[in-house]
C-alpha atoms as a PDB file:
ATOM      1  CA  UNK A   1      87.585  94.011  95.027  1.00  0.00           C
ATOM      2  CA  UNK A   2      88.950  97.279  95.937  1.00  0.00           C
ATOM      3  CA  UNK A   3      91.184  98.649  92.729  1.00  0.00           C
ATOM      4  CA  UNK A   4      93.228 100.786  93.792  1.00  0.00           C
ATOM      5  CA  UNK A   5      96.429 103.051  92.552  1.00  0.00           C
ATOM      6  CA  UNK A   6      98.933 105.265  94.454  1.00  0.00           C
ATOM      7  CA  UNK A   7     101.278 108.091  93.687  1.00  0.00           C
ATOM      8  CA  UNK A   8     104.433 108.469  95.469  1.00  0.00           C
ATOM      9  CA  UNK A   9     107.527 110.494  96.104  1.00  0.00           C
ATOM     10  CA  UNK A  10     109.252 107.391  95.538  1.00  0.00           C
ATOM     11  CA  UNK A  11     109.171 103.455  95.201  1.00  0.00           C
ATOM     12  CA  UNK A  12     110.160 102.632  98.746  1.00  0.00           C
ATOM     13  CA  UNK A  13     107.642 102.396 100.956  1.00  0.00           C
ATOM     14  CA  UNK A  14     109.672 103.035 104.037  1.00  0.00           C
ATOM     15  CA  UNK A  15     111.590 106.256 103.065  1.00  0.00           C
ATOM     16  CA  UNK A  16     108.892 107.489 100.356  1.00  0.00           C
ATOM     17  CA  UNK A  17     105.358 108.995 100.383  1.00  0.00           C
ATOM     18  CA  UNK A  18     101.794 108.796  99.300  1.00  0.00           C
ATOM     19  CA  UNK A  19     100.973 111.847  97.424  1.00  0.00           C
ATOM     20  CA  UNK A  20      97.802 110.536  96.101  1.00  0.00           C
ATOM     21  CA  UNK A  21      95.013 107.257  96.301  1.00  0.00           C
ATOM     22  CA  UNK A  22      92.824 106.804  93.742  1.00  0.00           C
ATOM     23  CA  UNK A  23      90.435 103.496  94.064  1.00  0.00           C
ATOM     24  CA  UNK A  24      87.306 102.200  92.176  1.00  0.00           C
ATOM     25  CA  UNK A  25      84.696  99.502  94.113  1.00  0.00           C
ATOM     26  CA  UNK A  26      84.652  97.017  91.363  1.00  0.00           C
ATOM     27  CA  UNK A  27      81.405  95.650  92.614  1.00  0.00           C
ATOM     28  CA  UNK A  28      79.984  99.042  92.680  1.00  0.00           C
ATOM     29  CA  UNK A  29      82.467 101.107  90.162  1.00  0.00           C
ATOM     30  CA  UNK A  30      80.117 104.353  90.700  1.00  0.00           C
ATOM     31  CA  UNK A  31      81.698 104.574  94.380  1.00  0.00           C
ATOM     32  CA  UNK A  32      85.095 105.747  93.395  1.00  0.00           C
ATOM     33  CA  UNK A  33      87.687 107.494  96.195  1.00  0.00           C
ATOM     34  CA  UNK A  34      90.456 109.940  95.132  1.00  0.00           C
ATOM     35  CA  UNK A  35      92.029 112.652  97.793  1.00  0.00           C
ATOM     36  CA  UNK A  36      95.881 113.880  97.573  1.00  0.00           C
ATOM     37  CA  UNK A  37      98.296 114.337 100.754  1.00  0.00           C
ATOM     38  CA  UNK A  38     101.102 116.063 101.369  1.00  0.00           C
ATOM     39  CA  UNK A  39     104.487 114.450 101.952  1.00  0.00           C
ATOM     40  CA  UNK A  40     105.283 113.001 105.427  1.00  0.00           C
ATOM     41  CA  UNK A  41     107.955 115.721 106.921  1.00  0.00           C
ATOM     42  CA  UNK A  42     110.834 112.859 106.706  1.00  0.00           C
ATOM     43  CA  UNK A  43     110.041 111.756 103.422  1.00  0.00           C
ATOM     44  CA  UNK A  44     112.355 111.674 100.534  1.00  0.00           C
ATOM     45  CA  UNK A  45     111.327 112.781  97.401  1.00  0.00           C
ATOM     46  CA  UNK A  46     112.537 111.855  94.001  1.00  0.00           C
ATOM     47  CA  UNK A  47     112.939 114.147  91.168  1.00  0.00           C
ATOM     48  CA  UNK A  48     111.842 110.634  89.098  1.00  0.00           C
ATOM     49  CA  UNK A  49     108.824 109.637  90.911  1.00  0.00           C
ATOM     50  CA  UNK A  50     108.138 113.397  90.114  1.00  0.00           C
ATOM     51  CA  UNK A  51     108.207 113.162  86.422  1.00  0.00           C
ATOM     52  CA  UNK A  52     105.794 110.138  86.632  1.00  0.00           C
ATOM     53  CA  UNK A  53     103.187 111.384  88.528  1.00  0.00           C
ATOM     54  CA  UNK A  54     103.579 115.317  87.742  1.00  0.00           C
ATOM     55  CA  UNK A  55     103.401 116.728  91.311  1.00  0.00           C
ATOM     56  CA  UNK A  56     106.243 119.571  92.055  1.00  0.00           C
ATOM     57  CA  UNK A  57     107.812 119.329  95.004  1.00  0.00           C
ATOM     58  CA  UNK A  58     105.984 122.363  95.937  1.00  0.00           C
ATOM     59  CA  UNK A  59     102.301 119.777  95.884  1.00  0.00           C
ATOM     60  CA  UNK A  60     104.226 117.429  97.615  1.00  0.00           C
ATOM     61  CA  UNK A  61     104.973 119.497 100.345  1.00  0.00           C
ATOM     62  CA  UNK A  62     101.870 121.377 100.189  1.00  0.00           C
ATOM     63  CA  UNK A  63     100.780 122.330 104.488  1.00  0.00           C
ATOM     64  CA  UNK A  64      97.736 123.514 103.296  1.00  0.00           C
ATOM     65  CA  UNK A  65      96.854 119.627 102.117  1.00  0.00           C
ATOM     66  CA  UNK A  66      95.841 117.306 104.370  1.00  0.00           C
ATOM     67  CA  UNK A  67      98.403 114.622 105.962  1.00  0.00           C
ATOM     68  CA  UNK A  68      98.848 110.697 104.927  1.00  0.00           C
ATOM     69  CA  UNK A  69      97.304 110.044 107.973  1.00  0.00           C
ATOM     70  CA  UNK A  70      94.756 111.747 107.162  1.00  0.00           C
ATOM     71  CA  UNK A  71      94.068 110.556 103.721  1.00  0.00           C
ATOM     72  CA  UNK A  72      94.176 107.178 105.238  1.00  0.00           C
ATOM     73  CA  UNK A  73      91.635 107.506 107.104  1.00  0.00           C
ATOM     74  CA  UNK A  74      89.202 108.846 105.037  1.00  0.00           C
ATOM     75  CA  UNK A  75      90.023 105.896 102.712  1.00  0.00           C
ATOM     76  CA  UNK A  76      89.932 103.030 105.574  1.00  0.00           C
ATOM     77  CA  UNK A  77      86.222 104.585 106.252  1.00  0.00           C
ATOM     78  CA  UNK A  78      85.493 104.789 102.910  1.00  0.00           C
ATOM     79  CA  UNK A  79      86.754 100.459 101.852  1.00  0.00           C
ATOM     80  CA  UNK A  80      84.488  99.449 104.593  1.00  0.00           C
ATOM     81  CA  UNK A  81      81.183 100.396 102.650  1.00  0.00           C
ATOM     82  CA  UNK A  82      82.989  97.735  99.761  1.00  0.00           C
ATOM     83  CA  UNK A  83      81.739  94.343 100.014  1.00  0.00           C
ATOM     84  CA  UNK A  84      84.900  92.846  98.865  1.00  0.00           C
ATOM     85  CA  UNK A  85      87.855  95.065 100.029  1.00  0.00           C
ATOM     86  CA  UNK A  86      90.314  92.941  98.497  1.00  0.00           C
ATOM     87  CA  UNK A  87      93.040  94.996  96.770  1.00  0.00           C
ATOM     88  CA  UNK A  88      93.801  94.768  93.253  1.00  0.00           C
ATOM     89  CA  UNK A  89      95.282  96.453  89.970  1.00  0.00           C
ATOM     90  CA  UNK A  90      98.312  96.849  88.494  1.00  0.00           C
ATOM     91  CA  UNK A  91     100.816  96.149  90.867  1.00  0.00           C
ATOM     92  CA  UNK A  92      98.549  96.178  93.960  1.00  0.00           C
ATOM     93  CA  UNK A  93     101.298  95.158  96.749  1.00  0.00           C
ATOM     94  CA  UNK A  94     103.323  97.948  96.089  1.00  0.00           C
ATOM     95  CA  UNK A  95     100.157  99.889  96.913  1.00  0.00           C
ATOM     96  CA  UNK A  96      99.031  97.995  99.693  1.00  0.00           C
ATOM     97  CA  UNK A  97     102.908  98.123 101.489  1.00  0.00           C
ATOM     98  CA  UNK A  98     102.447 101.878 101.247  1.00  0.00           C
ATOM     99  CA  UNK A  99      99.291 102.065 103.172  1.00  0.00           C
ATOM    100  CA  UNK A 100     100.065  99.724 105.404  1.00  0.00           C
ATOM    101  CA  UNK A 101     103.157 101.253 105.933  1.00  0.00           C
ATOM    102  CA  UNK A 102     101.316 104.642 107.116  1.00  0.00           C
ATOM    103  CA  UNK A 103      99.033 102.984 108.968  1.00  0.00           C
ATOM    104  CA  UNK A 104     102.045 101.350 111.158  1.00  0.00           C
ATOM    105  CA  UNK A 105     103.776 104.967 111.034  1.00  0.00           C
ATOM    106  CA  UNK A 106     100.705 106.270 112.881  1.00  0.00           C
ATOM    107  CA  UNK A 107      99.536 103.494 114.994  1.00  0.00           C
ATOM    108  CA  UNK A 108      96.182 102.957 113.023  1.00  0.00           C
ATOM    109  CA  UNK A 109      94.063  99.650 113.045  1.00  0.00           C
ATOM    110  CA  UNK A 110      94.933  97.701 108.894  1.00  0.00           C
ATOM    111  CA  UNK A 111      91.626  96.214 108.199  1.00  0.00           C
ATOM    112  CA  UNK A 112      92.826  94.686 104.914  1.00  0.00           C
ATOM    113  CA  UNK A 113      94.222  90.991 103.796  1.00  0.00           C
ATOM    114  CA  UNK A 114      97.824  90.518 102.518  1.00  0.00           C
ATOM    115  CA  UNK A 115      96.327  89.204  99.409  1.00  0.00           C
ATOM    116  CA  UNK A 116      95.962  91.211  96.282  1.00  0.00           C
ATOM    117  CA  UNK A 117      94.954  90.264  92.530  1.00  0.00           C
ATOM    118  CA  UNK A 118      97.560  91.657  90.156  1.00  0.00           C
ATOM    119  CA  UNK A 119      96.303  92.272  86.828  1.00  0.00           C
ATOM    120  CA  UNK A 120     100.218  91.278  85.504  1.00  0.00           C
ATOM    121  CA  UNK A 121      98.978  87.718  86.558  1.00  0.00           C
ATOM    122  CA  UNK A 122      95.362  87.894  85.341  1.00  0.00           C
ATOM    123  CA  UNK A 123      96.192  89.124  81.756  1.00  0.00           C
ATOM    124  CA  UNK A 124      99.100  86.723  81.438  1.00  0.00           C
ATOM    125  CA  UNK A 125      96.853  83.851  82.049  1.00  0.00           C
ATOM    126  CA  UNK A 126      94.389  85.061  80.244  1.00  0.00           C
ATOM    127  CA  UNK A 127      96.589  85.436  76.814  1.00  0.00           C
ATOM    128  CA  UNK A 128      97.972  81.444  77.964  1.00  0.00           C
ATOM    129  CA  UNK A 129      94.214  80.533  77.843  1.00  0.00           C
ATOM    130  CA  UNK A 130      94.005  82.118  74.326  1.00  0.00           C
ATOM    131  CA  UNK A 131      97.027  80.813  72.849  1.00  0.00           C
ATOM    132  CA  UNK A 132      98.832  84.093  73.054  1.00  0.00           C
ATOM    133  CA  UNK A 133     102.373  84.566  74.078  1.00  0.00           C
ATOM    134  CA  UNK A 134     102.798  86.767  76.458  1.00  0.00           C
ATOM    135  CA  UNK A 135     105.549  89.178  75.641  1.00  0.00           C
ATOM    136  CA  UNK A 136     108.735  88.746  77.389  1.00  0.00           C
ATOM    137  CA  UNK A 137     111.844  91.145  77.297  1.00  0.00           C
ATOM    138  CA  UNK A 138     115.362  89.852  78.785  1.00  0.00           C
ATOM    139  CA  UNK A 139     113.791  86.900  79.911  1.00  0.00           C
ATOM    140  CA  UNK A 140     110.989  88.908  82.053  1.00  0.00           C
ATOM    141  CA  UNK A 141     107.422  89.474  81.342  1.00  0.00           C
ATOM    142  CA  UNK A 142     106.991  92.459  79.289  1.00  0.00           C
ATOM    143  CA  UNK A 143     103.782  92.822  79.819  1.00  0.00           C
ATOM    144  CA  UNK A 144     103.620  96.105  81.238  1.00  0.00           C
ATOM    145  CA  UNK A 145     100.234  98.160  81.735  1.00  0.00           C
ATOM    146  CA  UNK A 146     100.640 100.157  78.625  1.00  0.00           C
ATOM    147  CA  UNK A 147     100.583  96.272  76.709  1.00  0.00           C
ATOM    148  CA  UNK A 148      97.644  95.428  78.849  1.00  0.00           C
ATOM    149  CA  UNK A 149      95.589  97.906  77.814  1.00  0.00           C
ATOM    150  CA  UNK A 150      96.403  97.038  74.623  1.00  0.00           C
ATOM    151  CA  UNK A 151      95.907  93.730  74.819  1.00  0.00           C
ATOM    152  CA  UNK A 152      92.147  94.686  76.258  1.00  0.00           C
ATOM    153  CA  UNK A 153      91.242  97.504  73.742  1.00  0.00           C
ATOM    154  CA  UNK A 154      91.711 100.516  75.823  1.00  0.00           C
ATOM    155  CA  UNK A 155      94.088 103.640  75.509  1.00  0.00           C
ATOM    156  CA  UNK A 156      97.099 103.191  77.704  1.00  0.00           C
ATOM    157  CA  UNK A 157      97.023 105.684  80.536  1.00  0.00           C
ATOM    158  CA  UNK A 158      97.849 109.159  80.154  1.00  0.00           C
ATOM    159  CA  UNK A 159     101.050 110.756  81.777  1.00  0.00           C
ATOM    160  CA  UNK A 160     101.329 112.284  84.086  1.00  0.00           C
ATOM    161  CA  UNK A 161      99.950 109.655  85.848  1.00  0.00           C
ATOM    162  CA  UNK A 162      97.269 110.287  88.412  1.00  0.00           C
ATOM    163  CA  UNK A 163      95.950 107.394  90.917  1.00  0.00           C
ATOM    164  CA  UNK A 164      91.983 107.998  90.417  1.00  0.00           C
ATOM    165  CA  UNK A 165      92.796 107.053  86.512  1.00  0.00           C
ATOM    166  CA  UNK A 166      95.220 104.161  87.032  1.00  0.00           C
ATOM    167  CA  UNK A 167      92.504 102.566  89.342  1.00  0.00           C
ATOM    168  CA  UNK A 168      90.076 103.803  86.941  1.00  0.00           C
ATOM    169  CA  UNK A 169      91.774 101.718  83.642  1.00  0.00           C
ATOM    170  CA  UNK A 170      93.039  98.515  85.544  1.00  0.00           C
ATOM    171  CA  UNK A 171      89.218  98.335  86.938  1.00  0.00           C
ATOM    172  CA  UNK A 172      88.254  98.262  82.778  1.00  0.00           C
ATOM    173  CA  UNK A 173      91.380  95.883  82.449  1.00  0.00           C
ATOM    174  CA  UNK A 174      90.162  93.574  84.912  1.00  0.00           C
ATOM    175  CA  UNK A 175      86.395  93.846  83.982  1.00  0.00           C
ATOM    176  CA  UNK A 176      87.171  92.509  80.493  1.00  0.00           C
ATOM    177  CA  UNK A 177      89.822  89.980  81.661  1.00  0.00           C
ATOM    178  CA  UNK A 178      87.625  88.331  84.352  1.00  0.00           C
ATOM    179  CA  UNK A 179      83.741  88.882  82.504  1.00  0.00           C
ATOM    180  CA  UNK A 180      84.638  89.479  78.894  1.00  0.00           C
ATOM    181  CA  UNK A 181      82.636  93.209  79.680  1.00  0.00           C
ATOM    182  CA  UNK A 182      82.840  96.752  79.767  1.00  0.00           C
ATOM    183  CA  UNK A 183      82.915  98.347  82.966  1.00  0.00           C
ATOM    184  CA  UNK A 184      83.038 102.076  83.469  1.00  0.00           C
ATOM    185  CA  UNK A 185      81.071 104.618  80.940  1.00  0.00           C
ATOM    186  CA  UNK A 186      84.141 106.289  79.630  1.00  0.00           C
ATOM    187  CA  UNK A 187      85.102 103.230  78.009  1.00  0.00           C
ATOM    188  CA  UNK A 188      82.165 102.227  76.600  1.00  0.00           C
ATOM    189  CA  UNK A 189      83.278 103.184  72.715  1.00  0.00           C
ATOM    190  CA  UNK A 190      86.300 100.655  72.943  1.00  0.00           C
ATOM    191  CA  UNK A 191      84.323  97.391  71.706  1.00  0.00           C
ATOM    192  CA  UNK A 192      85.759  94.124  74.316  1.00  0.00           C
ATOM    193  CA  UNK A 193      88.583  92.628  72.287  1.00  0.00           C
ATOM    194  CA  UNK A 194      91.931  91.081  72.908  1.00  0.00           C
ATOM    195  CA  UNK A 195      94.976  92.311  70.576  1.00  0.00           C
ATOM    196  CA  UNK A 196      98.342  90.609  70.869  1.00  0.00           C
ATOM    197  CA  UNK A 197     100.524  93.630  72.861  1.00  0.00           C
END
């Protein structure tokens, strides 16, 4: 599995941009990818997005950092080294539409599979397995990322949010959902267990 976590100037994948790609090769979690971009010139940028991921609209917009299509590149060369480069983390086809979205907007070859695993779906049946309820908020799932990494005994990620991290934590989600085991070294002190969020 590829884990992987954008930053954008927005949540549409058609009018927004990537700003940034973080990703972790969860067979080989030393082999981690993280570059920035600067917006595509039609792009729209929201002041909200903004305040998530802490770029000004001055980084966004940055011509001394390199394109989307650019970044895109550089990431489709470096998946291909990944044994499995099936996408997954937190909400991984909101990532993948992005990308593929740039790589349509600039006529580039999409080696990757419409299928993703969502960690949303893994925890969830995990806590079912356990006899947990998952939590559930005007009849939704509640079980955001901040309540997964609860549930796994990890901190929640810090704000603002940057892509290398959010691939970084849903990789340790998903190691200790799937194999009951730590994954990366900077989690290491947070012993494996499963809290109710």
């Amino acid at each position: 599995m590829i884990i992987i976590d954008i930053e954008a100037s927005g949540v549409d994948e058609v009018k927004h941009s990537i700003l940034s790609l973080g990703a972790v090769d969860f067979a080989n979690p030393s082999r981690q990818f993280y570059e920035e971009c600067r917006a595509f010139p039609e792009a729209h940028i929201d002041d909200e997005a903004l305040a998530i991921n802490g770029f000004t609209r001055e980084q966004a917009t940055d011509a001394n950092k390199q394109t989307d299509e650019e970044l895109l590149k550089h990431f489709i060369t470096w998946a291909k080294e990944c044994a499995d480069q099936t996408f997954a983390g937190q909400n991984p086809s909101f990532d993948r539409d992005f990308l593929h979205r740039a790589a349509d907007r600039y006529h580039l070859e999409w080696p990757f599979a419409f299928r993703t695993i969502d960690q949303h779906s893994v925890c969830f049946a995990h806590m079912i397995s356990r006899g947990v309820t998952p939590p559930v908020i005007h009849n939704h799932s509640d079980l955001n990322s901040d309540k997964i990494m609860q549930y796994v005994g990890i901190p929640a990620e810090i704000h603002p949010h940057n892509a290398l991290n959010g691939a970084k934590i849903s990789a340790e989600a998903l190691s200790r959902l799937l194999y009951n085991i730590n994954l990366l070294p900077e989690f290491e002190k947070y012993p494996v267990t499963f809290q109710k969020p």
